[in-house]
Protein backbone atom coordinates (compact mmCIF):
# COMPACT_ATOMS: atom_id res chain seq x y z
CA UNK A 1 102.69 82.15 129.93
CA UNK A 2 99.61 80.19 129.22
CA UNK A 3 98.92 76.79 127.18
CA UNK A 4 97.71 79.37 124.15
CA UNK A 5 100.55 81.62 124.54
CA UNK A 6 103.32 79.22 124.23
CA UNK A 7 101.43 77.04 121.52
CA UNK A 8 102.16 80.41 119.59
CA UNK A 9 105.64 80.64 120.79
CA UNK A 10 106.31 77.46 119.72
CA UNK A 11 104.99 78.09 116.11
CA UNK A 12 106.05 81.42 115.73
CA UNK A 13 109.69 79.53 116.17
CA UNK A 14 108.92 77.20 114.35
CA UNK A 15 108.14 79.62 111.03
CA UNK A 16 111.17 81.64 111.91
CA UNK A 17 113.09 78.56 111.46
CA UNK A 18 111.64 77.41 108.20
CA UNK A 19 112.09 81.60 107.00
CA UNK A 20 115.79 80.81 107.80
CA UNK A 21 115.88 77.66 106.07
CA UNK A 22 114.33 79.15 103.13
CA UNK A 23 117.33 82.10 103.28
CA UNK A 24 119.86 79.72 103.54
CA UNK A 25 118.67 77.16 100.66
CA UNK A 26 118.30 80.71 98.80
CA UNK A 27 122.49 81.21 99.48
CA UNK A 28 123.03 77.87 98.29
CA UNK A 29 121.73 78.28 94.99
CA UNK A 30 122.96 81.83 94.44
CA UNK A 31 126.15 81.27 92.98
CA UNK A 32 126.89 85.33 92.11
CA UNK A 33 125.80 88.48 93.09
CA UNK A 34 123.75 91.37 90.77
CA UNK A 35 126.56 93.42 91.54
CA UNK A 36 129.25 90.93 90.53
CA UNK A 37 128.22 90.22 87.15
CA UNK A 38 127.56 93.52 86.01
CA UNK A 39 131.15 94.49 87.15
CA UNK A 40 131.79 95.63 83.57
CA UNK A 41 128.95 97.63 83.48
CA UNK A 42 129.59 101.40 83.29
CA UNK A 43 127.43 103.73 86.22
CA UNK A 44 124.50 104.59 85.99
CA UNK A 45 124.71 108.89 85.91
CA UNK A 46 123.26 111.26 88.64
CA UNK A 47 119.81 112.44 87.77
CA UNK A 48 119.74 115.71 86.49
CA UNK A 49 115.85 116.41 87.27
CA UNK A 50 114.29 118.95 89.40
CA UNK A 51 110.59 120.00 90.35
CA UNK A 52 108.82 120.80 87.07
CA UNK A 53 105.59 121.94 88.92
CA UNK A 54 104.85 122.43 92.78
CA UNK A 55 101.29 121.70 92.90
CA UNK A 56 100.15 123.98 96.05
CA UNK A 57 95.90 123.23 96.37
CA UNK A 58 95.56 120.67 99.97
CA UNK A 59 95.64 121.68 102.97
CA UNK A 60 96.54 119.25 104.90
CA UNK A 61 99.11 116.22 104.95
CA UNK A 62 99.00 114.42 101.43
CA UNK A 63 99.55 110.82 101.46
CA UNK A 64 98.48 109.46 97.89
CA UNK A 65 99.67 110.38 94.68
CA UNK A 66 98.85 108.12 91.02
CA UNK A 67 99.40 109.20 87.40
CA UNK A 68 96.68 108.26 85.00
CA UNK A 69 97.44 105.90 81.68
CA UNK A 70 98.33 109.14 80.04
CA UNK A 71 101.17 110.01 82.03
CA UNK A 72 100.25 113.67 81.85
CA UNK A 73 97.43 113.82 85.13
CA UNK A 74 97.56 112.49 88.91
CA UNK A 75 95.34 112.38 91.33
CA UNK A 76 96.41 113.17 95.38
CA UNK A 77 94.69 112.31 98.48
CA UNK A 78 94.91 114.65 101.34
CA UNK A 79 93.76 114.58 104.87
CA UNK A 80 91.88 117.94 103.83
CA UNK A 81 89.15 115.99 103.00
CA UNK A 82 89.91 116.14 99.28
CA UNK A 83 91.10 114.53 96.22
CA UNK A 84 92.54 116.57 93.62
CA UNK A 85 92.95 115.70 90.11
CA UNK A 86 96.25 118.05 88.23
CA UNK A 87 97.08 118.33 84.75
CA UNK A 88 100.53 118.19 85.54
CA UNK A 89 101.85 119.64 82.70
CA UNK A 90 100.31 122.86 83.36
CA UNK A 91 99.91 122.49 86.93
CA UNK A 92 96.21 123.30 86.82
CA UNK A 93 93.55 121.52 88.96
CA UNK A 94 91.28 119.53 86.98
CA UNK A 95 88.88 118.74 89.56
CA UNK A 96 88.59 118.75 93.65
CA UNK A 97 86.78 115.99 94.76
CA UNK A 98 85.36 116.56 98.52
CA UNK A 99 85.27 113.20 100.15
CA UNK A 100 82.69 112.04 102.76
CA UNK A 101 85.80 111.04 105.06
CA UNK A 102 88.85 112.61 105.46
CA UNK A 103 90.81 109.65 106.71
CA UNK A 104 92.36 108.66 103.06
CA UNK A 105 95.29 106.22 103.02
CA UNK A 106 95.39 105.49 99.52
CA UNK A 107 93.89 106.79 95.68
CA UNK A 108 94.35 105.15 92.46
CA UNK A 109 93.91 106.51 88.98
CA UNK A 110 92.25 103.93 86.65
CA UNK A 111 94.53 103.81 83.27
CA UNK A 112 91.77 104.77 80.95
CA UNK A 113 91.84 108.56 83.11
CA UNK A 114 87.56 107.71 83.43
CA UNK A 115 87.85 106.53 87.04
CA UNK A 116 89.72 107.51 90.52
CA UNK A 117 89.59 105.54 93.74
CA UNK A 118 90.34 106.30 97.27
CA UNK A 119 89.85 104.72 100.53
CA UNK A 120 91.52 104.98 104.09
CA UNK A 121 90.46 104.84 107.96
CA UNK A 122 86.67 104.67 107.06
CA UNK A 123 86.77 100.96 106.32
CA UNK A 124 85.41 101.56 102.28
CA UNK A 125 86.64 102.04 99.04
CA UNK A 126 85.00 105.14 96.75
CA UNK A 127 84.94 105.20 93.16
CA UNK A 128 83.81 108.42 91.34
CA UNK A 129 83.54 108.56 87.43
CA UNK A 130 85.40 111.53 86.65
CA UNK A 131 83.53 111.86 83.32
CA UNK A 132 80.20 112.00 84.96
CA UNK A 133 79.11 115.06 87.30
CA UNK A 134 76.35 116.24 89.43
CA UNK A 135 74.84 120.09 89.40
CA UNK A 136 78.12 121.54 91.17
CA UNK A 137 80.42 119.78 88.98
CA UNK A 138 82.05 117.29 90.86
CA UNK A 139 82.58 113.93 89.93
CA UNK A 140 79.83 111.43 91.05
CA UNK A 141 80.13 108.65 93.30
CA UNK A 142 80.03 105.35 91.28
CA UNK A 143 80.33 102.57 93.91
CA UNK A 144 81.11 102.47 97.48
CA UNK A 145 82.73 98.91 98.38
CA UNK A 146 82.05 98.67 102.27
CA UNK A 147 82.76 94.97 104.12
CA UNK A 148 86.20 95.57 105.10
CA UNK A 149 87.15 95.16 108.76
CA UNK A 150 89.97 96.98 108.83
CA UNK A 151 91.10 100.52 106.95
CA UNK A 152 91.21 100.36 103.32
CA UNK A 153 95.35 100.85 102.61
CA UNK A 154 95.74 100.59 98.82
CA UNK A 155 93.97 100.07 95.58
CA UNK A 156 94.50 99.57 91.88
CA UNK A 157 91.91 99.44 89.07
CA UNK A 158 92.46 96.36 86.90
CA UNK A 159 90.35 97.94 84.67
CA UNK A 160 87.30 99.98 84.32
CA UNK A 161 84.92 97.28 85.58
CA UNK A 162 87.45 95.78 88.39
CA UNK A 163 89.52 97.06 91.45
CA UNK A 164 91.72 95.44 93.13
CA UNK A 165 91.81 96.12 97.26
CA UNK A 166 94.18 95.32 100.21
CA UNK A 167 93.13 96.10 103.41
CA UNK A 168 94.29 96.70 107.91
CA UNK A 169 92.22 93.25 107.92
CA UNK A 170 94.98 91.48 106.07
CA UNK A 171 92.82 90.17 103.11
CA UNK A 172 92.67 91.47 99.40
CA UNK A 173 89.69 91.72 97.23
CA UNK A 174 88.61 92.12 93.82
CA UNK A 175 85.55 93.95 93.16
CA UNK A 176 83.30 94.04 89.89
CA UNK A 177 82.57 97.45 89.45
CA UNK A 178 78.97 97.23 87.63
CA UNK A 179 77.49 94.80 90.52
CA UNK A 180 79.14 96.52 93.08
CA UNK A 181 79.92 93.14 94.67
CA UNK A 182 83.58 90.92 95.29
CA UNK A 183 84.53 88.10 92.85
CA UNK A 184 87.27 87.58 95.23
CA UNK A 185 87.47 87.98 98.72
CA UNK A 186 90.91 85.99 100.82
CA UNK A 187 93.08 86.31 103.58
CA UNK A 188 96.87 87.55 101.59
CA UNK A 189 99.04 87.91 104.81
CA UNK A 190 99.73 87.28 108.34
CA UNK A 191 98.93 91.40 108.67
CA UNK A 192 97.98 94.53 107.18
CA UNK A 193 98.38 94.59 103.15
CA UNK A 194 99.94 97.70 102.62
CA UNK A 195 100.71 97.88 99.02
CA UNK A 196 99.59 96.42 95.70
CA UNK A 197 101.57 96.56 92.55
CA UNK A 198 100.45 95.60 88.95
CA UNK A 199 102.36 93.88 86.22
CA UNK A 200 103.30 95.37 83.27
CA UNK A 201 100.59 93.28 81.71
CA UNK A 202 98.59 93.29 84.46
CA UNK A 203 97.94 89.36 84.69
CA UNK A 204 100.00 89.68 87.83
CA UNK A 205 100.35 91.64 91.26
CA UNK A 206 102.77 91.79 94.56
CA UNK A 207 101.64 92.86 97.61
CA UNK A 208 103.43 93.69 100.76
CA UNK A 209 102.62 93.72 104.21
CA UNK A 210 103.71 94.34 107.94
CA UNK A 211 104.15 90.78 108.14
CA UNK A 212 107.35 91.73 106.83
CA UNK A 213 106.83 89.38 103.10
CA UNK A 214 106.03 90.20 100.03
CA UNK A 215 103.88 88.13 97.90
CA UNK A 216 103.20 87.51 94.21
CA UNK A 217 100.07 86.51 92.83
CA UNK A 218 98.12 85.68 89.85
CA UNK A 219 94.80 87.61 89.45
CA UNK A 220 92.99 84.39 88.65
CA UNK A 221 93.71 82.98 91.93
CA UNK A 222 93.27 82.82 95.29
CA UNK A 223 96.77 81.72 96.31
CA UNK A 224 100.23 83.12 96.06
CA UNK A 225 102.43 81.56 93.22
CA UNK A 226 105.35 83.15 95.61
CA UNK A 227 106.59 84.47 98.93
CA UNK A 228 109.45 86.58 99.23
CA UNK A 229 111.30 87.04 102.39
CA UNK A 230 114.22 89.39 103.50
CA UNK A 231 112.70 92.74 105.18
CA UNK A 232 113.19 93.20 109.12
CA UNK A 233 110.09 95.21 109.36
CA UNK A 234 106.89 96.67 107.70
CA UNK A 235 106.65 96.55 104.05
CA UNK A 236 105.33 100.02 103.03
CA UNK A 237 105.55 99.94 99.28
CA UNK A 238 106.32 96.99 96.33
CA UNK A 239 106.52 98.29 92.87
CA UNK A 240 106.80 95.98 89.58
CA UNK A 241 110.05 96.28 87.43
CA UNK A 242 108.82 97.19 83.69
CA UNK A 243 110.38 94.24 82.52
CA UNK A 244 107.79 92.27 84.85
CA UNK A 245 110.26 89.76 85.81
CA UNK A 246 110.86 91.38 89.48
CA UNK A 247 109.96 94.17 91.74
CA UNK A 248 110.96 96.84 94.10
CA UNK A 249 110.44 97.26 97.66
CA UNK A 250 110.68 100.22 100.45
CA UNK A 251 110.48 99.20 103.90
CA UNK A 252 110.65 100.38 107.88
CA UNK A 253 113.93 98.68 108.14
CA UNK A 254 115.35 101.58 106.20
CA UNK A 255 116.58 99.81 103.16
CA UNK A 256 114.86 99.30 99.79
CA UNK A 257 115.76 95.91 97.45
CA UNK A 258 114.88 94.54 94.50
CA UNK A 259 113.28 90.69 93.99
CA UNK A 260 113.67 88.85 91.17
CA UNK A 261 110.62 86.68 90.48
CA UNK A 262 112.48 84.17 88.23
CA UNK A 263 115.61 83.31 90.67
CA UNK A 264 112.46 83.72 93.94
CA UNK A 265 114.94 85.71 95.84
CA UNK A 266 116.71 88.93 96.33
CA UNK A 267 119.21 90.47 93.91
CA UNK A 268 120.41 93.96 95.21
CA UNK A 269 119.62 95.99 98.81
CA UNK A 270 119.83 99.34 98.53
CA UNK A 271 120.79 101.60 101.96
CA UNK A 272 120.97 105.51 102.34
CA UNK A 273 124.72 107.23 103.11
CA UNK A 274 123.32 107.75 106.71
CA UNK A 275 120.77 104.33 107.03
CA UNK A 276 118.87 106.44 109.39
CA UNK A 277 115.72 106.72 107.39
CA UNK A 278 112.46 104.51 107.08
CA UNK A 279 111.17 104.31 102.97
CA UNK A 280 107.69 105.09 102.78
CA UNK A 281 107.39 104.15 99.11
CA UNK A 282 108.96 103.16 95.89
CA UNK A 283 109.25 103.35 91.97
CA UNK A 284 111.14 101.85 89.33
CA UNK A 285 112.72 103.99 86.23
CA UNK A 286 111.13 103.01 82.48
CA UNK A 287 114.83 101.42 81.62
CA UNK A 288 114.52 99.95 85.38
CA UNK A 289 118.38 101.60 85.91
CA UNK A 290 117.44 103.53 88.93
CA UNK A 291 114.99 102.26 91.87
CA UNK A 292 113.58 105.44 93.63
CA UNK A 293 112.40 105.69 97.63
CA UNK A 294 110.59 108.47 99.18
CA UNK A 295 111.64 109.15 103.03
CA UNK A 296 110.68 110.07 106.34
CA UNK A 297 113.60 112.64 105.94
CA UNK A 298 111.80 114.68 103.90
CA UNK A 299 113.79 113.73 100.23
CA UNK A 300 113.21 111.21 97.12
CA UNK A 301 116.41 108.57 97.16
CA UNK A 302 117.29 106.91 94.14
CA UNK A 303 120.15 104.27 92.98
CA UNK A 304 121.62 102.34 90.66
CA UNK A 305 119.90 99.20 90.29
CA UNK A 306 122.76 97.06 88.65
CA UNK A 307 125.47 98.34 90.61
CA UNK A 308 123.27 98.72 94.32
CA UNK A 309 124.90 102.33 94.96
CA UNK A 310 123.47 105.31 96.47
CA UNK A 311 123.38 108.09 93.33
CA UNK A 312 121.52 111.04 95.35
CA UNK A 313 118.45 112.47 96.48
CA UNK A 314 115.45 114.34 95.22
CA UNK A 315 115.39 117.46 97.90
CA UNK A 316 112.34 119.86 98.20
CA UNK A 317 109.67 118.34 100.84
CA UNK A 318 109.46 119.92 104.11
CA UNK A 319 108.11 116.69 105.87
CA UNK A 320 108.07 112.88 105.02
CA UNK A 321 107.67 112.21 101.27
CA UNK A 322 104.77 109.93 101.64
CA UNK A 323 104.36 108.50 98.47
CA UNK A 324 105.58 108.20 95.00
CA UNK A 325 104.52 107.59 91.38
CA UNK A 326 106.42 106.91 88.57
CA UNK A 327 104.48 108.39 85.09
CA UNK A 328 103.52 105.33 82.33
CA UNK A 329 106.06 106.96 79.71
CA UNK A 330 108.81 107.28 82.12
CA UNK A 331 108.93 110.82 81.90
CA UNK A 332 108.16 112.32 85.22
CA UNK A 333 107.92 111.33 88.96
CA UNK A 334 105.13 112.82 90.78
CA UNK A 335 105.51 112.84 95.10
CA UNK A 336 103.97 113.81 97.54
CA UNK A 337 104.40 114.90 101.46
CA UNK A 338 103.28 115.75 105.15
CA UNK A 339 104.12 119.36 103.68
CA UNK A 340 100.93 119.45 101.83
CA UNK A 341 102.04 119.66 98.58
CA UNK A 342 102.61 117.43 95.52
CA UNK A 343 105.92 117.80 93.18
CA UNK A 344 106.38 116.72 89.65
CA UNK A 345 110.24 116.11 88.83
CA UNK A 346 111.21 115.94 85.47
């Protein structure tokens, strides 16, 4: 081992002694369990939901789905080549958008319904105004945010002038939308950011990473206001609580938990009946009463949040569920899979 390599060694043990500090300061102060003090607290029930619409249009592995403000359309990302905007109420498509690379990772809807995202392996970020079309009718390309050194691996409008980017080269940026240029542009983690989530109120966001932490940050700034640690492995999805006081998280180490920002710890894990399967993402219920996981073994898993206990699954998918998204009003989950196709559960 050279001088480099064990000056690493040496810090790496080093930070995985202050992580355990951290943990055990964290026990010290926690003087009950979630699970404890809502003892009293009666079950939450099964869901009784089941797919509403089977949207059938890719044809190849989907990896992005994200409802619009209005809770009623989503767009999906497929490694077709295309993005595909449903009305899923009637299960119609609205649009196909064909993308200039096929690599996409991650899509966003912008809450207004005027603008989708999408981004992946080609190192950008494309934003098309869905309200503005060329001769063939497909949505026009409004900006295309290149600079990243890494693949583009998930993005959220804050509005419709600014986006909101994490990226394989471990940094996050914010991009005004008009100029086409960053207002922010930082290092977030010690690897890949794999998932932004907004606040309710969208003053805030948590991202996670492979680094294994989770952090949450104010959009006026350029450093964390908190780092939360607990995960064995890759963080693959965060989502925010509706109350905005704490978040939801699915990770590689096949368990899913819940943060609370206020206490800066965890409150709950949450484990499948077999803990055999890696989460791929997450979602949190409108009352926050059930946190929801999509799989690598092909079903949604969702559980009581208060209580920590495995309800049941969403079945359907054919391959890994790769992502999730919970709908504004609370009143359907849209997923999507390595099967090609994109479910709406009500």
């Amino acid at each position: 081992m050279g001088k480099d390599d064990g000056e690493v060694a040496a810090l790496r043990e080093e930070l995985n002694g202050l992580i355990g500090k951290i943990k055990e300061d964290q026990k010290k102060v926690a003087d009950c369990s979630l699970q404890d003090k809502c003892g009293d607290v009666g079950g939450a029930p099964k869901l009784h939901i089941s797919t509403k619409k089977f949207l059938k249009g890719h044809i190849n592995k989907v990896n992005s789905v994200h409802f619009a403000g209005d809770s009623r359309h989503c767009v999906s990302g497929s490694l077709d080549g295309k993005l595909i905007i449903w009305d899923t109420w009637t299960g119609n498509k609205v649009q196909v958008i064909p993308l200039r690379s096929s690599w996409v990772m991650s899509c966003a809807f912008s809450a207004s319904g005027n603008f989708v995202a999408c981004g992946g392996m080609d190192n950008m970020c494309t934003v098309y105004d869905l309200n503005n079309r060329d001769a063939t009718g497909t949505a026009k390309i409004v900006r295309e945010l290149a600079g990243y050194e890494g693949f583009l691996s998930s993005c959220r409008f804050l509005d419709d002038r600014n986006i909101l980017t994490g990226s394989g080269d471990m940094k996050i940026c914010i991009w005004d939308l008009e100029s086409g240029k960053k207002t922010s542009d930082f290092e977030a983690h010690a690897g890949d950011v794999v998932s932004i989530s907004l606040s309710p109120d969208g003053k805030q966001y948590v991202t996670g990473s492979v680094d294994k932490t989770c952090k949450l940050w104010d959009v006026r700034e350029e450093s964390p206001k908190q780092t939360f640690f607990g995960h064995d492995a890759d963080v693959n999805s965060v989502c925010f609580h509706p109350s905005g006081q704490a978040f939801a998280t699915a990770s590689e180490d096949k368990t899913a938990r819940l943060f609370d920002i206020r206490s800066d710890q965890q409150l709950c894990q949450f484990e499948p009946p077999n803990k055999s399967c890696a989460f791929t993402s997450c979602a949190v219920s409108l009352s926050g009463r059930y946190v929801l996981c999509g799989s690598d073994d092909n079903n949604v898993h969702y559980w009581d949040s208060l209580k920590g206990n495995h309800l049941g699954i969403l079945p359907g998918h054919e391959n890994r569920v790769t992502s999730i998204s919970m709908a504004p009003n609370g009143m359907a989950l849209a997923s999507c899979s390595w099967d090609n196709n994109v479910r709406i559960w009500v």
